[in-house]
C-alpha atoms as a PDB file:
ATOM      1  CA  UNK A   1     -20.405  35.140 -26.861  1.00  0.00           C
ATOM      2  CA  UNK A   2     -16.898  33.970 -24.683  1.00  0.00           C
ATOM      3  CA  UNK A   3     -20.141  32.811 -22.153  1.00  0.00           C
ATOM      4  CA  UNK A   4     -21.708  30.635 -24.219  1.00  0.00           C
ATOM      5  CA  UNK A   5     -18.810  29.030 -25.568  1.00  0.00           C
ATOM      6  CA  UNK A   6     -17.599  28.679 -22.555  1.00  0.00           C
ATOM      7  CA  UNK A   7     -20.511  27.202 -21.110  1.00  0.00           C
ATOM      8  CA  UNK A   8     -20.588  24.322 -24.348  1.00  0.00           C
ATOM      9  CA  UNK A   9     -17.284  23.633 -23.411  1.00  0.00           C
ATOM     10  CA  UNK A  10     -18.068  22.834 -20.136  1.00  0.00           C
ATOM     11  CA  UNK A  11     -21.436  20.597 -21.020  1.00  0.00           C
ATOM     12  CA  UNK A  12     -19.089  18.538 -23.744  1.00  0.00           C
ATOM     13  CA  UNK A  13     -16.451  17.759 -21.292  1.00  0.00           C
ATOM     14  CA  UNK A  14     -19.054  17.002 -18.376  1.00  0.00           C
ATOM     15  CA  UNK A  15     -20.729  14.882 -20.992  1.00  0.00           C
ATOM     16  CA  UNK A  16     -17.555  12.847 -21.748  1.00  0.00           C
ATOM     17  CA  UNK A  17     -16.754  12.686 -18.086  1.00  0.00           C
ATOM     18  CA  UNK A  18     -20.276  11.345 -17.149  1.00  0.00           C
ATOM     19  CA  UNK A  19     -19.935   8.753 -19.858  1.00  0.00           C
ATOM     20  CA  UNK A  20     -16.787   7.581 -18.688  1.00  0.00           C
ATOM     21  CA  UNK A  21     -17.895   7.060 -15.307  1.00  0.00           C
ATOM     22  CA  UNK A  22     -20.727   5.130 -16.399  1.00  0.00           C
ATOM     23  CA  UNK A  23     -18.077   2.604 -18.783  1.00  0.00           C
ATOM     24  CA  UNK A  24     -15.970   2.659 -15.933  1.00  0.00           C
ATOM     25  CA  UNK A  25     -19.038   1.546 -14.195  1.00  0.00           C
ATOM     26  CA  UNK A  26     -19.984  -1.036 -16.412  1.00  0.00           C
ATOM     27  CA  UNK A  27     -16.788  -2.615 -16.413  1.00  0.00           C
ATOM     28  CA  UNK A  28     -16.530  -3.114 -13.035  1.00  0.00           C
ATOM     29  CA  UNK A  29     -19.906  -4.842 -12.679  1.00  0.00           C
ATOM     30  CA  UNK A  30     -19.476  -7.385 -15.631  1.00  0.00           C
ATOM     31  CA  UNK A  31     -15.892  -8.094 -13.437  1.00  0.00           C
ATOM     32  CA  UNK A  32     -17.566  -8.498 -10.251  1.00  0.00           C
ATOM     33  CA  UNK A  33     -20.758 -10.532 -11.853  1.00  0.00           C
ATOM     34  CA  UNK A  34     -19.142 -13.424 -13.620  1.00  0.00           C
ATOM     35  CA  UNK A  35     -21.097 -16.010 -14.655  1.00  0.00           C
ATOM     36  CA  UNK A  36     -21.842 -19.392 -13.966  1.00  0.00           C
ATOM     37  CA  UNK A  37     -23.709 -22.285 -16.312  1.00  0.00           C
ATOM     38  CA  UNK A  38     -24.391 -25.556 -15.511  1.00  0.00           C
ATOM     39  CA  UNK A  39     -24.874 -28.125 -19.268  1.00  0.00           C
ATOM     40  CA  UNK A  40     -25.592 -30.985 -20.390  1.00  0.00           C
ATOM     41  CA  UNK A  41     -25.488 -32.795 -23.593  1.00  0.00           C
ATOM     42  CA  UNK A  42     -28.799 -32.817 -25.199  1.00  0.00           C
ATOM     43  CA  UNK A  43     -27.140 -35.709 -27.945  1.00  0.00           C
ATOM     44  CA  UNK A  44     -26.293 -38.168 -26.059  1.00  0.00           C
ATOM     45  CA  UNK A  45     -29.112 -38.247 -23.588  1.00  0.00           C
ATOM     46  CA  UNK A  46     -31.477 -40.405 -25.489  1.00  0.00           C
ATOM     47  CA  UNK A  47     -28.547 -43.311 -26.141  1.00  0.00           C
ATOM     48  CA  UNK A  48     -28.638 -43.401 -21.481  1.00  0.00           C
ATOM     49  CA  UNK A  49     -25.207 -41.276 -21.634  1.00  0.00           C
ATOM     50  CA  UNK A  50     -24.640 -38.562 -19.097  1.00  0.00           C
ATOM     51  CA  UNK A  51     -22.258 -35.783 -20.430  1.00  0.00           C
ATOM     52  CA  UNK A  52     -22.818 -32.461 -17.748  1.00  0.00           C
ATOM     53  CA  UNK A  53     -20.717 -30.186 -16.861  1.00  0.00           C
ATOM     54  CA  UNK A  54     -20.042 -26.512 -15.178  1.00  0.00           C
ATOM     55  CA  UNK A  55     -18.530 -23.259 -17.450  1.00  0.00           C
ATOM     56  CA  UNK A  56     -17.571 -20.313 -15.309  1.00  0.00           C
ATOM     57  CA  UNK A  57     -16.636 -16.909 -16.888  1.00  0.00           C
ATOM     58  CA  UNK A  58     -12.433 -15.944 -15.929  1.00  0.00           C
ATOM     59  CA  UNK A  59     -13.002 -12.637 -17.785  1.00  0.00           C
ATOM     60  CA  UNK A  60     -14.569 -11.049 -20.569  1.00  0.00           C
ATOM     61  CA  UNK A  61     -13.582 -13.356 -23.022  1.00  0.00           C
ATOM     62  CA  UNK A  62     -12.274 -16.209 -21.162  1.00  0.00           C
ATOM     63  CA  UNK A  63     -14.182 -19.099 -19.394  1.00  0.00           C
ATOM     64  CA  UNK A  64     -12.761 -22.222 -17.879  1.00  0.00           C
ATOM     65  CA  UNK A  65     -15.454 -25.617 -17.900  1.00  0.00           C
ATOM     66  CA  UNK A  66     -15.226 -28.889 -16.131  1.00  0.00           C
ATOM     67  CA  UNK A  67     -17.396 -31.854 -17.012  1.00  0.00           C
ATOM     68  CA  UNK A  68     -17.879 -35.570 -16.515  1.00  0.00           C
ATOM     69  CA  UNK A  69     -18.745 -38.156 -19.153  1.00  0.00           C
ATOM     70  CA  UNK A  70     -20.667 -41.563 -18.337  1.00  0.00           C
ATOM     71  CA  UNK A  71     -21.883 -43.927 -20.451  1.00  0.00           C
ATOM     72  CA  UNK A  72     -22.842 -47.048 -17.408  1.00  0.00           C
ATOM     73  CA  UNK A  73     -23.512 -49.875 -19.984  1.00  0.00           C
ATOM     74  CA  UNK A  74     -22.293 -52.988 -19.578  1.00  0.00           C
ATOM     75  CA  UNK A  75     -23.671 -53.818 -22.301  1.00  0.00           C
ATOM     76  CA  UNK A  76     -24.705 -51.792 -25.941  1.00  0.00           C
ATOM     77  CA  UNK A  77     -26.063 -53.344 -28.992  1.00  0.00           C
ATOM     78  CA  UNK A  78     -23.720 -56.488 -27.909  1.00  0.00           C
ATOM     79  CA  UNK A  79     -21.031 -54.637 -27.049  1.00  0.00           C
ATOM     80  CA  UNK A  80     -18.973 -53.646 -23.577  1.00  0.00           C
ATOM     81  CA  UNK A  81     -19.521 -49.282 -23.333  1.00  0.00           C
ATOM     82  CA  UNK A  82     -18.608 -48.138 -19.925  1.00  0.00           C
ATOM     83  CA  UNK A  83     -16.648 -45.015 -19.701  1.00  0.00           C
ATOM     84  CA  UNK A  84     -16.115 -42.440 -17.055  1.00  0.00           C
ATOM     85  CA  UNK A  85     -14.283 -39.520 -18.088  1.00  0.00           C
ATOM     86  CA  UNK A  86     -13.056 -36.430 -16.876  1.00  0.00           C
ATOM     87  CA  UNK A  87     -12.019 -32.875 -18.475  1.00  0.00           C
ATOM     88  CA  UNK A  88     -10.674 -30.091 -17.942  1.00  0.00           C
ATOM     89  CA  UNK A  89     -11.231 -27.177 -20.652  1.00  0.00           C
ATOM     90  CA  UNK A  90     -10.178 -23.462 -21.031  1.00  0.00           C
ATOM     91  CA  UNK A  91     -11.997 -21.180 -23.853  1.00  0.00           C
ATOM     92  CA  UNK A  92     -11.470 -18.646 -25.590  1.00  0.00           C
ATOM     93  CA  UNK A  93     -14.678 -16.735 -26.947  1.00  0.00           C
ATOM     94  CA  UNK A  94     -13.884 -14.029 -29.938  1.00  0.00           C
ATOM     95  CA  UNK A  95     -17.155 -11.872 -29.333  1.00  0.00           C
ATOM     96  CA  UNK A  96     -17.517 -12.554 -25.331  1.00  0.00           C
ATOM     97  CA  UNK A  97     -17.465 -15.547 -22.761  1.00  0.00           C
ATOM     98  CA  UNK A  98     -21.098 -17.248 -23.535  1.00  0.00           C
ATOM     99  CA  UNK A  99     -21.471 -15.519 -27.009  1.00  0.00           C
ATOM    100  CA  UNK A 100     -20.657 -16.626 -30.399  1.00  0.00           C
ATOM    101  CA  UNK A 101     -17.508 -18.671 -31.811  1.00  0.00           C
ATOM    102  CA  UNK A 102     -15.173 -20.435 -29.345  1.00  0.00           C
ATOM    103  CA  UNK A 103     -12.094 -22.324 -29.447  1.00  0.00           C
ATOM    104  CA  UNK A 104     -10.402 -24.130 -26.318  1.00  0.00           C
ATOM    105  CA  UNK A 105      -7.974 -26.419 -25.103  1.00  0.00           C
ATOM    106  CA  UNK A 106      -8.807 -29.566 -23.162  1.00  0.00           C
ATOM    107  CA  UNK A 107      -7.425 -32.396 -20.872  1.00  0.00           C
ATOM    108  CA  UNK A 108      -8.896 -35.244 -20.074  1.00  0.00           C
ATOM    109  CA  UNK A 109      -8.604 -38.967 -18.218  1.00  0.00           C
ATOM    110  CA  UNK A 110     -10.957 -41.687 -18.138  1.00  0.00           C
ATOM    111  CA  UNK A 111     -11.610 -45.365 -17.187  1.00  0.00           C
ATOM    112  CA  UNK A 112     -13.233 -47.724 -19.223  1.00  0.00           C
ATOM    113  CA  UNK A 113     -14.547 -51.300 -20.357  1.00  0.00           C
ATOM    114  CA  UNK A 114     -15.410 -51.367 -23.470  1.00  0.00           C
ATOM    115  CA  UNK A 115     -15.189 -53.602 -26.722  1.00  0.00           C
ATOM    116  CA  UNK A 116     -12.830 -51.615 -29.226  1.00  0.00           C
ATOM    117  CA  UNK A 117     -14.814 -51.121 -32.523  1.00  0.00           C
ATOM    118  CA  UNK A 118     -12.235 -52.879 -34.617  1.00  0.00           C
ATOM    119  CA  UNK A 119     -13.174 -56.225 -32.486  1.00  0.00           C
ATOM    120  CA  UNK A 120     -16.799 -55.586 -33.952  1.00  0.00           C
ATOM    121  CA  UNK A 121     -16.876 -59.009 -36.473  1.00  0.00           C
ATOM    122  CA  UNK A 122     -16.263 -62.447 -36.031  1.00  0.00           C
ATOM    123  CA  UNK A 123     -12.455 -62.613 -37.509  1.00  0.00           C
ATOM    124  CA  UNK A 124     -10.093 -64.745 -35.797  1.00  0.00           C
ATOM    125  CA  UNK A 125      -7.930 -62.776 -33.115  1.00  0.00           C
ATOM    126  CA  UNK A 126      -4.115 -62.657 -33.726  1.00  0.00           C
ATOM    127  CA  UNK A 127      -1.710 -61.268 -30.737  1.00  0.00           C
ATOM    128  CA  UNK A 128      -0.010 -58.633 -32.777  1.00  0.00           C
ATOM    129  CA  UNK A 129       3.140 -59.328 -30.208  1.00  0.00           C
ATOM    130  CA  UNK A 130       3.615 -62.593 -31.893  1.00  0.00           C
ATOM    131  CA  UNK A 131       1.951 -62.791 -34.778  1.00  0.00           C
ATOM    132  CA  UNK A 132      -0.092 -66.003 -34.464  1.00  0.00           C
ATOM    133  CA  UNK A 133      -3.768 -66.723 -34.782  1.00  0.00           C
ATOM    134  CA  UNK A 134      -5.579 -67.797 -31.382  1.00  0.00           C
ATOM    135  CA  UNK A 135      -8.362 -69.880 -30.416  1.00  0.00           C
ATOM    136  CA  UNK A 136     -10.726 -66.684 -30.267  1.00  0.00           C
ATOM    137  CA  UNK A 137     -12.744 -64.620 -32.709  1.00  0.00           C
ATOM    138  CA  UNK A 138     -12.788 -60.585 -32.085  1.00  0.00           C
ATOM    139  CA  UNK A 139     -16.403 -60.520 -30.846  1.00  0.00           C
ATOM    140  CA  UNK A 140     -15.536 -62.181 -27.885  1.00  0.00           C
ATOM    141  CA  UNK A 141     -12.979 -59.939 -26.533  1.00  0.00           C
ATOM    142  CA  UNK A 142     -12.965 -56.866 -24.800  1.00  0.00           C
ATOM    143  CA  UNK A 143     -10.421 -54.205 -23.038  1.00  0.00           C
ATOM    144  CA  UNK A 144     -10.312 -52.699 -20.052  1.00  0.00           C
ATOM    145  CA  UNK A 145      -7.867 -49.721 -18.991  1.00  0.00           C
ATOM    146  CA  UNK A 146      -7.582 -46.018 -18.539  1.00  0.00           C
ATOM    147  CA  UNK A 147      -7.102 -43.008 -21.036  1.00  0.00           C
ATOM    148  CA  UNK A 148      -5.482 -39.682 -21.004  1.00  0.00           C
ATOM    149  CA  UNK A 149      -6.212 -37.154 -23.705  1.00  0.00           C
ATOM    150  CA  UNK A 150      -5.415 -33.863 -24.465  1.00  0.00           C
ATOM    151  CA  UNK A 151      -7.108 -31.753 -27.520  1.00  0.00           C
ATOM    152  CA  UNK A 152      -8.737 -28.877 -28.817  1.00  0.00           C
ATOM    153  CA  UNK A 153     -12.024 -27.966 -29.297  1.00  0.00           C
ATOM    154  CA  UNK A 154     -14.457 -25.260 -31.432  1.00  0.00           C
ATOM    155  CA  UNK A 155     -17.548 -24.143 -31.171  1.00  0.00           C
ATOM    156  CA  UNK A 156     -20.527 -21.738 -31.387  1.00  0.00           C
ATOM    157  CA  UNK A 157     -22.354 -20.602 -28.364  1.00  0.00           C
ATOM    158  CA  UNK A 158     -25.847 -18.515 -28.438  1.00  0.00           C
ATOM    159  CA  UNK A 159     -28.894 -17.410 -26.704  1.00  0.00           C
ATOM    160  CA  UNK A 160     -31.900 -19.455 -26.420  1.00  0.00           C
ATOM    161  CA  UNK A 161     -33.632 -18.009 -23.738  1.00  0.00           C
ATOM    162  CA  UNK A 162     -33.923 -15.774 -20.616  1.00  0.00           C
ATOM    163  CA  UNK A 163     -30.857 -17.413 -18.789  1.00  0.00           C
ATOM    164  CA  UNK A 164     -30.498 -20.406 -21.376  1.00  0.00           C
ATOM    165  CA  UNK A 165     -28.216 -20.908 -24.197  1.00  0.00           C
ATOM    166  CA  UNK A 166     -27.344 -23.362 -26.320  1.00  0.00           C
ATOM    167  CA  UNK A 167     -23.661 -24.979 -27.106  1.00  0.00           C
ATOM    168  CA  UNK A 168     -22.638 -26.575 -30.461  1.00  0.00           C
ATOM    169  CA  UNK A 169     -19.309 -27.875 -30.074  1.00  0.00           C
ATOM    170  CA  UNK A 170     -16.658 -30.980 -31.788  1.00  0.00           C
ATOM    171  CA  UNK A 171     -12.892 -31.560 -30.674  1.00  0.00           C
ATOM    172  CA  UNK A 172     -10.197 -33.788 -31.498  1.00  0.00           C
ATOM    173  CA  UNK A 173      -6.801 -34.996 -29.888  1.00  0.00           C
ATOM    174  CA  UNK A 174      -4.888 -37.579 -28.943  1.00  0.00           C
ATOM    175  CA  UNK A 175      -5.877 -40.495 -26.639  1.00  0.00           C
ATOM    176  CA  UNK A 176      -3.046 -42.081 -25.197  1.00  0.00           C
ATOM    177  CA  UNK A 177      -4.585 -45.535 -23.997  1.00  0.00           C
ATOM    178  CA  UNK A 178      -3.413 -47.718 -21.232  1.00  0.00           C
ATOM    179  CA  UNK A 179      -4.824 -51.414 -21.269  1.00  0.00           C
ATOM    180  CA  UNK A 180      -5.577 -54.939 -20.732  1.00  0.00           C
ATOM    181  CA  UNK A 181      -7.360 -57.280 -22.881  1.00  0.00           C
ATOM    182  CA  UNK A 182      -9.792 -59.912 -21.536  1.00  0.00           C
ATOM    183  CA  UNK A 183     -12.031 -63.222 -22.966  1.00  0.00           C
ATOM    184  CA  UNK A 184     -15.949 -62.597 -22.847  1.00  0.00           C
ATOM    185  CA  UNK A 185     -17.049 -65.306 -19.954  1.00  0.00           C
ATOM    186  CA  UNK A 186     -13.980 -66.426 -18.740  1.00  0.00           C
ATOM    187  CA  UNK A 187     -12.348 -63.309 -17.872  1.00  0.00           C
ATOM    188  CA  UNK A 188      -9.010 -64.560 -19.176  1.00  0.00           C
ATOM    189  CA  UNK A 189      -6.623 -62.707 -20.780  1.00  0.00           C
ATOM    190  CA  UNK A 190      -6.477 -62.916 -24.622  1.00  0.00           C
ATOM    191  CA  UNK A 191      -2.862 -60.944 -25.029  1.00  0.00           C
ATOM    192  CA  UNK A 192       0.556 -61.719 -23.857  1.00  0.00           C
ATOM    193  CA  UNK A 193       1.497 -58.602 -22.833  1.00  0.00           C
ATOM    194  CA  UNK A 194       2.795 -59.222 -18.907  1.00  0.00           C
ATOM    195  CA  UNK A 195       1.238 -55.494 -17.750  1.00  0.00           C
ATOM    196  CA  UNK A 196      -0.742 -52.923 -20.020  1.00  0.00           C
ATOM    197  CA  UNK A 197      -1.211 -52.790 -24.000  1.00  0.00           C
ATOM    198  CA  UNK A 198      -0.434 -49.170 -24.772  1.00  0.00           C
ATOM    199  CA  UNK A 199      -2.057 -47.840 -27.969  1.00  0.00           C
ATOM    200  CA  UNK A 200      -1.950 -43.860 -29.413  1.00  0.00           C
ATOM    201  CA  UNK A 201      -3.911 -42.156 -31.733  1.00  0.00           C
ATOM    202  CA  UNK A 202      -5.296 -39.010 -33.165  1.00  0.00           C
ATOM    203  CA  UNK A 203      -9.201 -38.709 -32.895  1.00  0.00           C
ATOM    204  CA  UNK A 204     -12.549 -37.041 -32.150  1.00  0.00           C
ATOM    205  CA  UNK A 205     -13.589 -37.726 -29.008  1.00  0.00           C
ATOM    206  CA  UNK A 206     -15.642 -34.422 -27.931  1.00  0.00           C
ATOM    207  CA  UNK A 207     -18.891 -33.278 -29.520  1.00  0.00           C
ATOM    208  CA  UNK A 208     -22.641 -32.531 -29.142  1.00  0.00           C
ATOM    209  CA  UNK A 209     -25.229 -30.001 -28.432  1.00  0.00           C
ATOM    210  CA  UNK A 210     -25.146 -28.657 -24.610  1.00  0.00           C
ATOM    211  CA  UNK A 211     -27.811 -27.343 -23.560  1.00  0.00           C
ATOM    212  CA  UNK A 212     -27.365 -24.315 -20.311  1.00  0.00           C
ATOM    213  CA  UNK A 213     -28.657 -22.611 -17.804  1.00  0.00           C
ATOM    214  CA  UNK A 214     -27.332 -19.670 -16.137  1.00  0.00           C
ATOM    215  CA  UNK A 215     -26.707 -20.374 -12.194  1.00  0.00           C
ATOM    216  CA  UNK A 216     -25.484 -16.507 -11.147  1.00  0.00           C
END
């Protein structure tokens, strides 16, 4: 009887053992195979607007992206889009990195020319410096500068595929906006500012529907 209790004994702990070794295991290859996507925006695509990027796996939970923005028009619907952006984004991923809900933290800087929606009518421009109406109407005018933005972002991230998931993701910060504002045609400036209008405010300038594709 002492045997076969023995013996039990024995089988239960050798059981435990064997199924820490294979955790133990496990762990150690989901740390040595991190993974690697490369995305792009699905949303934006059909408006000509590149928005790609690379996400790469810092732990179980954690994954850091970088990704470029650029919209190349010169011209959109009668209005100056260029922008070429740049971010930087960390994520945090409450099931696991690539699975689920997602919040992160972002910084970003871009270049643009572009006409500023609220210069999107034919009202008569007044230089806000000095308060007096010019010989220009808002349509004409557009600005030209650089941006630097910092935010936060959320998110839901699933599986699609054999190596392809799909991103659903919106963020909002604040753009801190460096710029200069010129005259369609004559390339004049419309402002009196002697160097670069500075402008600040709170908005949502991250979104879409990435879809990626598992490099390693």
């Amino acid at each position: 009887m002492k045997y076969k209790i023995f013996i039990a004994v024995l089988g239960i702990f050798s059981r435990m053992n064997i199924n820490a070794q294979e955790n133990q295991k496990q762990e150690i290859n989901q740390e040595s195979e991190k993974k690697l996507y490369i995305k792009g925006n699905a949303l934006l695509i059909p408006i000509g607007v590149v928005h790609a990027g690379l996400e790469y796996q810092l732990n179980n939970k954690f994954t850091l992206q970088g990704d470029v923005l650029i919209s190349p028009w010169k011209s959109f619907a009668g209005h100056e889009a260029q922008v070429y952006m740049g971010t930087i984004e960390g994520r945090y991923y409450f099931n696991e990195a690539f699975k689920g809900w997602h919040v992160g933290a972002n910084i970003s800087m871009g270049v643009y020319n572009i006409q500023k929606p609220n210069y999107w009518n034919d009202d008569v421009y007044v230089d806000a410096q000095i308060g007096i109406p010019s010989n220009y109407i808002n349509s004409q005018l557009y600005q030209k500068g650089y941006s630097i933005l910092f935010g936060v972002e959320g998110g839901y991230q699933f599986k699609l595929a054999k190596n392809w998931n799909m991103d659903i993701f919106a963020g909002i910060g604040s753009s801190q906006d460096f710029y200069k504002g010129y005259v369609r045609g004559s390339g004049e400036r419309y402002d009196s500012a002697d160097g670069y209008n500075r402008s600040g405010e709170l908005m949502p300038y991250r979104g879409g529907v990435m879809i990626s594709y598992r490099l390693k």
